[in-house]
C-alpha atoms as a PDB file:
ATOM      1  CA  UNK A   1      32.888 126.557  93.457  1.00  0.00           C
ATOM      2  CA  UNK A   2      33.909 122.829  93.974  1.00  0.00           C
ATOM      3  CA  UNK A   3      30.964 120.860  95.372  1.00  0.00           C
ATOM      4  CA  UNK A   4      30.591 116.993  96.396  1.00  0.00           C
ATOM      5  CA  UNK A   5      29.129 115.515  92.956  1.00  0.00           C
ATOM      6  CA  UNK A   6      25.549 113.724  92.714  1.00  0.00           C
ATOM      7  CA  UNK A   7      23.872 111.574  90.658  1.00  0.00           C
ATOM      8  CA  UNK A   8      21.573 114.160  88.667  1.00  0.00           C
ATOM      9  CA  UNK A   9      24.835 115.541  87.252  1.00  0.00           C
ATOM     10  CA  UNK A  10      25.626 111.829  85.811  1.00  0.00           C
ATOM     11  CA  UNK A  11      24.456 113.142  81.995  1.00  0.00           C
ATOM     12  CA  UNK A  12      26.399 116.691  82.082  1.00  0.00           C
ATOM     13  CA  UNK A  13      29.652 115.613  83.702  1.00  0.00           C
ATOM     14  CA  UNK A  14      29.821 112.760  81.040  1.00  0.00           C
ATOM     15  CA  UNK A  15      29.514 115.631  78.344  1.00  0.00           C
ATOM     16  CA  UNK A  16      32.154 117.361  80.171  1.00  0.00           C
ATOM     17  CA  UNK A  17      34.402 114.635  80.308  1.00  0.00           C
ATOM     18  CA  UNK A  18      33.806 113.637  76.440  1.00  0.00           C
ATOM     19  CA  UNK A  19      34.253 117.321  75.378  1.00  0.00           C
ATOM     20  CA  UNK A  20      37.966 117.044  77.356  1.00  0.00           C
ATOM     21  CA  UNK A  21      38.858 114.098  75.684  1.00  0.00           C
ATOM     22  CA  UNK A  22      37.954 115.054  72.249  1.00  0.00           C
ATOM     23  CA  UNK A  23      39.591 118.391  72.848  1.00  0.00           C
ATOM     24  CA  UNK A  24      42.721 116.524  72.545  1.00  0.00           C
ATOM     25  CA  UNK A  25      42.127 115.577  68.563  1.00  0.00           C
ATOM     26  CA  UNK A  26      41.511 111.470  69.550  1.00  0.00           C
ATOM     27  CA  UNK A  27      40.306 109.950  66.533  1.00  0.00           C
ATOM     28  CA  UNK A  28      36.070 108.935  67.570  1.00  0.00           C
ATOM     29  CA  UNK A  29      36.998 105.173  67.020  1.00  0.00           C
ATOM     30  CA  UNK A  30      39.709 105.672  70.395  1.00  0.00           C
ATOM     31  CA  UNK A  31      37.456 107.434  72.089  1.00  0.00           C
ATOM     32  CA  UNK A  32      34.068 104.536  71.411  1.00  0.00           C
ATOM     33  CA  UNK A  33      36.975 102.056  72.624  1.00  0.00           C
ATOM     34  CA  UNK A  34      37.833 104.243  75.784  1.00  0.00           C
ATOM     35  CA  UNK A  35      33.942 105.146  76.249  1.00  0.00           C
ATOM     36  CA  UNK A  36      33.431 101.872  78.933  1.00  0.00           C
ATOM     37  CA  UNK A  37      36.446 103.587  80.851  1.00  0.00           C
ATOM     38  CA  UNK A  38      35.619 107.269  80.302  1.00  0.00           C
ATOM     39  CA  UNK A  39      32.061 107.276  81.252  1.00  0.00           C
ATOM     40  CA  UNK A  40      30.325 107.346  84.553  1.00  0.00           C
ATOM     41  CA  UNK A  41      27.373 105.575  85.615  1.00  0.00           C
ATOM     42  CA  UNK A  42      25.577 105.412  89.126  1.00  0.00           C
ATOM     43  CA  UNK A  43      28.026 102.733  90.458  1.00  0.00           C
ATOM     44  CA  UNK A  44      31.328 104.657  89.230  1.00  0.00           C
ATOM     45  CA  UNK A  45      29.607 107.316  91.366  1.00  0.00           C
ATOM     46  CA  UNK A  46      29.240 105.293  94.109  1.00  0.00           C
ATOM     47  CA  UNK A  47      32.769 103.497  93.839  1.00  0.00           C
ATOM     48  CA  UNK A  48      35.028 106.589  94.627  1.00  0.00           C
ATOM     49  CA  UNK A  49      34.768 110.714  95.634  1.00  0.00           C
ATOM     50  CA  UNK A  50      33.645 112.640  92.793  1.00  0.00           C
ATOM     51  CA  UNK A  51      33.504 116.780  92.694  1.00  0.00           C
ATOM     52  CA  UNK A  52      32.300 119.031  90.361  1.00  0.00           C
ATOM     53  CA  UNK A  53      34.236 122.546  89.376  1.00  0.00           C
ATOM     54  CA  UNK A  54      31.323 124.808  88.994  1.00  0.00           C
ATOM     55  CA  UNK A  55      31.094 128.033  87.154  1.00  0.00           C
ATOM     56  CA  UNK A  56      27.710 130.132  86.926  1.00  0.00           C
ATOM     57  CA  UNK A  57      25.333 127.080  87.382  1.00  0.00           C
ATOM     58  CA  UNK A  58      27.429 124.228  84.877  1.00  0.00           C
ATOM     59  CA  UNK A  59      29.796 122.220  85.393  1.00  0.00           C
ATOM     60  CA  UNK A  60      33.607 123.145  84.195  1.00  0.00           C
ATOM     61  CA  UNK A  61      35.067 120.452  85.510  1.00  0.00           C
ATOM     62  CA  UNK A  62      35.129 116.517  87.032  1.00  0.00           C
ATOM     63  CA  UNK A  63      37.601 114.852  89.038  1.00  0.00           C
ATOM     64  CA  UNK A  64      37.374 112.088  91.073  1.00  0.00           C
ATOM     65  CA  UNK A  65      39.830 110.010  94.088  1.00  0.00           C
ATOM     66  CA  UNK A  66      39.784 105.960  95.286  1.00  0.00           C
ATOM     67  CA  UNK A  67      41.069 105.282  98.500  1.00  0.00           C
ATOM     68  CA  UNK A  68      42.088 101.463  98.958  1.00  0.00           C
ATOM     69  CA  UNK A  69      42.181  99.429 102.137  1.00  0.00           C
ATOM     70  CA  UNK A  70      45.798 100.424 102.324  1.00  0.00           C
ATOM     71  CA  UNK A  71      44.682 104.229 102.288  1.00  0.00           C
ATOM     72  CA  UNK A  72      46.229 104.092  98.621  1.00  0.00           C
ATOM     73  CA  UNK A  73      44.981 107.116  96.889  1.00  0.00           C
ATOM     74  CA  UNK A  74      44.886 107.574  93.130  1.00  0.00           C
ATOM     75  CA  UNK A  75      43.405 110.378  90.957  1.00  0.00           C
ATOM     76  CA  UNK A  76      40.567 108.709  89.196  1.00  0.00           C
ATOM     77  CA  UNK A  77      39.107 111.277  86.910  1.00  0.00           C
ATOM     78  CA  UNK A  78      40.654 114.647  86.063  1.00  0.00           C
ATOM     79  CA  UNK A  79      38.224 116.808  83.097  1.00  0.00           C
ATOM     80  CA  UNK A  80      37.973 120.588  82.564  1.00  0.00           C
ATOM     81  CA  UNK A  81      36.184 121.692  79.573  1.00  0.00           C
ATOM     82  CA  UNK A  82      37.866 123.161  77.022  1.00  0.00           C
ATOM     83  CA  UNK A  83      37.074 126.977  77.290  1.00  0.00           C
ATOM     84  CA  UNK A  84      38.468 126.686  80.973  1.00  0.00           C
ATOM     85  CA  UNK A  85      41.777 124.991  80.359  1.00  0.00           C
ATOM     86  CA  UNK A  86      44.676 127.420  80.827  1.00  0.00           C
ATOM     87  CA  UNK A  87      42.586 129.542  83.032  1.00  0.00           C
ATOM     88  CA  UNK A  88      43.142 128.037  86.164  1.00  0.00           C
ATOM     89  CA  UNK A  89      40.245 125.224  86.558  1.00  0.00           C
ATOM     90  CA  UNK A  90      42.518 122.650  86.708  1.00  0.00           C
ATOM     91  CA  UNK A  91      44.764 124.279  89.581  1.00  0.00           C
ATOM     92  CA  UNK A  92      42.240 125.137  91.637  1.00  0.00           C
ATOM     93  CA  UNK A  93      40.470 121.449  91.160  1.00  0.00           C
ATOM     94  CA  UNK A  94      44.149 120.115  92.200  1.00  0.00           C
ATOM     95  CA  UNK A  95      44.733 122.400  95.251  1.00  0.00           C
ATOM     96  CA  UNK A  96      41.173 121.279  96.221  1.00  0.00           C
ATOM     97  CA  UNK A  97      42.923 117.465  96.432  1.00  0.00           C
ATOM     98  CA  UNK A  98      45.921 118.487  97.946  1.00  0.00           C
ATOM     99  CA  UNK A  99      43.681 120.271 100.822  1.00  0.00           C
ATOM    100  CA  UNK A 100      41.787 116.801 100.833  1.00  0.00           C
ATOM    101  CA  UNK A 101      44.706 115.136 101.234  1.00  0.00           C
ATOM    102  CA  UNK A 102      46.223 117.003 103.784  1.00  0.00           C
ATOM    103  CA  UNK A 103      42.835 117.057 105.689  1.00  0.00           C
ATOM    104  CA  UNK A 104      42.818 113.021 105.971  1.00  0.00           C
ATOM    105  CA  UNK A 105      46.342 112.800 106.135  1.00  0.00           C
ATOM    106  CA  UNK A 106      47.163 110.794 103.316  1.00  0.00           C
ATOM    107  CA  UNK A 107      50.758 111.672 101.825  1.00  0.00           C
ATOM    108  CA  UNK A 108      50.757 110.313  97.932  1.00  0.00           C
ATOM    109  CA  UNK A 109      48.597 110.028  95.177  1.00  0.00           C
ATOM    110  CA  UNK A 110      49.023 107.657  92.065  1.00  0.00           C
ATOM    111  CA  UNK A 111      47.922 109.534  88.858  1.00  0.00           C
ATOM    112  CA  UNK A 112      47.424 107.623  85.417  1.00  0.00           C
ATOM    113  CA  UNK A 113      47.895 110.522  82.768  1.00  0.00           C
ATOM    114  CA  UNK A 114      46.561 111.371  79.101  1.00  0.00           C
ATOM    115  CA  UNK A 115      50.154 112.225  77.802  1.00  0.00           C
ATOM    116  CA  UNK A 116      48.724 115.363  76.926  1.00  0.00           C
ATOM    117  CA  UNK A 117      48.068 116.055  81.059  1.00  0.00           C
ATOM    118  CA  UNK A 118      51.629 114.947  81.718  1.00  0.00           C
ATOM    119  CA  UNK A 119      52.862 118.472  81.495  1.00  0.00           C
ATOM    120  CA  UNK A 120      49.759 119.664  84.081  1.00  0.00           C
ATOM    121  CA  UNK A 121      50.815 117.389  86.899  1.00  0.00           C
ATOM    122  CA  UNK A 122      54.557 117.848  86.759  1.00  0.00           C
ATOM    123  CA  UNK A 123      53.911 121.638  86.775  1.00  0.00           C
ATOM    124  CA  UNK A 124      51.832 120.273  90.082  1.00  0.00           C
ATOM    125  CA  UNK A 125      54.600 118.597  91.338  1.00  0.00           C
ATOM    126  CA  UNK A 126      54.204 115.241  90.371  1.00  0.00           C
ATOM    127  CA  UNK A 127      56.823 112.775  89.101  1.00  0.00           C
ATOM    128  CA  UNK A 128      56.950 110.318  86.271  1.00  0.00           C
ATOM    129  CA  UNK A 129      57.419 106.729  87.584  1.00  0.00           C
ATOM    130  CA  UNK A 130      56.620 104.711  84.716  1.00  0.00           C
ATOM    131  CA  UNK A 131      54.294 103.699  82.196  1.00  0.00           C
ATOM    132  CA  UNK A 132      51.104 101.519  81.683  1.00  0.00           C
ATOM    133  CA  UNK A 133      49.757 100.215  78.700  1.00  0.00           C
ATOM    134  CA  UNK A 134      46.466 101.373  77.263  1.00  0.00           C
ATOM    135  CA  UNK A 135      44.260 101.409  74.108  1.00  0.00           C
ATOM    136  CA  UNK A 136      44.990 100.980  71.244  1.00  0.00           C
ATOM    137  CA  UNK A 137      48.191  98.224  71.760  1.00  0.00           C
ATOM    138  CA  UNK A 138      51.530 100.199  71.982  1.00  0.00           C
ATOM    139  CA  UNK A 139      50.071 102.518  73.157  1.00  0.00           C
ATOM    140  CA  UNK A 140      51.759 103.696  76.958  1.00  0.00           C
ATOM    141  CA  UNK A 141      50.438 106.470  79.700  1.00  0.00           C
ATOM    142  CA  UNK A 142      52.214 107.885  81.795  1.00  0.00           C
ATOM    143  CA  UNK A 143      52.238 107.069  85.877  1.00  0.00           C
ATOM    144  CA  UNK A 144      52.683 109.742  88.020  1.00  0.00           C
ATOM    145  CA  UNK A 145      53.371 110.386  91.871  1.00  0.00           C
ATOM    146  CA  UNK A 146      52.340 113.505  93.919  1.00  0.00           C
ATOM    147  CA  UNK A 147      53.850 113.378  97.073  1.00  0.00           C
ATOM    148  CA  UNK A 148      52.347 115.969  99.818  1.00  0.00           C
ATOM    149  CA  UNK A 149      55.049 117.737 101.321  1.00  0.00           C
ATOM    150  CA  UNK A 150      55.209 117.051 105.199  1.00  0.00           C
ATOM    151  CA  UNK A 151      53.511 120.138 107.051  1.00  0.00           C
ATOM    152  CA  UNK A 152      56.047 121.610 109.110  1.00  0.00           C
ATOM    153  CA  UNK A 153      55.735 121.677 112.799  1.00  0.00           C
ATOM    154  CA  UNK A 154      55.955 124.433 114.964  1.00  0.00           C
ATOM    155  CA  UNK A 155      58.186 124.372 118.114  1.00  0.00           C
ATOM    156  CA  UNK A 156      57.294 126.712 120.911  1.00  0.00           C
END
């Protein structure tokens, strides 16, 4: 079940989104210089939409969406924990944005990846469109596009 997230759930979606990260084999010194970025805090909450993935009372997974003046969307926070990646958390969390998108029809969505989530989104349909740095120096992630495909009218 994906639900709106709230503040109570600050502490467990933080262990969430640590236990995703580490899952990737980071070294703990990249992950203390990413913690600032990684972590969220009663205004992060506040600044942008946050959901939780929910399975049997805890949380499986975190994601999170910004919406600029210019209706600019990008794909703050993405996190499923461990034991539920490659069971379909992560597709369900991103057909829950594509419905959100399509419900406030906003087309695109701006994704900075973990090159290990690269893979996730293209299988999504997004596209590579370049690179940003990051931590440490040298260091580049990927920027992806998801376009929403046009619903189709109907002519009668």
């Amino acid at each position: 079940m994906i639900l709106e997230a709230s503040s109570h759930q600050i502490p467990e979606m933080n262990e969430v989104i640590l236990a995703a990260k580490r899952h990737w084999g980071y070294p703990e010194e990249m992950i203390t210089a990413w913690l600032p970025d990684l972590l969220v805090d009663e205004g992060v909450l506040a600044s942008r939409r946050f959901w939780t993935l929910e399975d049997e009372g805890r949380i499986a997974g975190v994601f999170s969406i910004s919406v600029n003046k210019e209706l600019c969307c990008e794909l703050e926070d993405f996190w499923v924990l461990p034991q539920f990646m490659g069971q379909g958390a992560g597709r369900m969390m991103f057909g829950f944005v594509q419905d959100w998108l399509q419900t406030r029809q906003l087309s695109e969505l701006m994704i900075v990846a973990d090159p290990n989530a690269k893979g996730f989104y293209e299988r999504m349909g997004a596209v590579m469109v370049g690179s940003q740095p990051s931590v440490p120096e040298g260091r580049q992630l990927p920027v992806m596009r998801y376009a929403l495909e046009p619903t189709p009218t109907r002519e009668f």
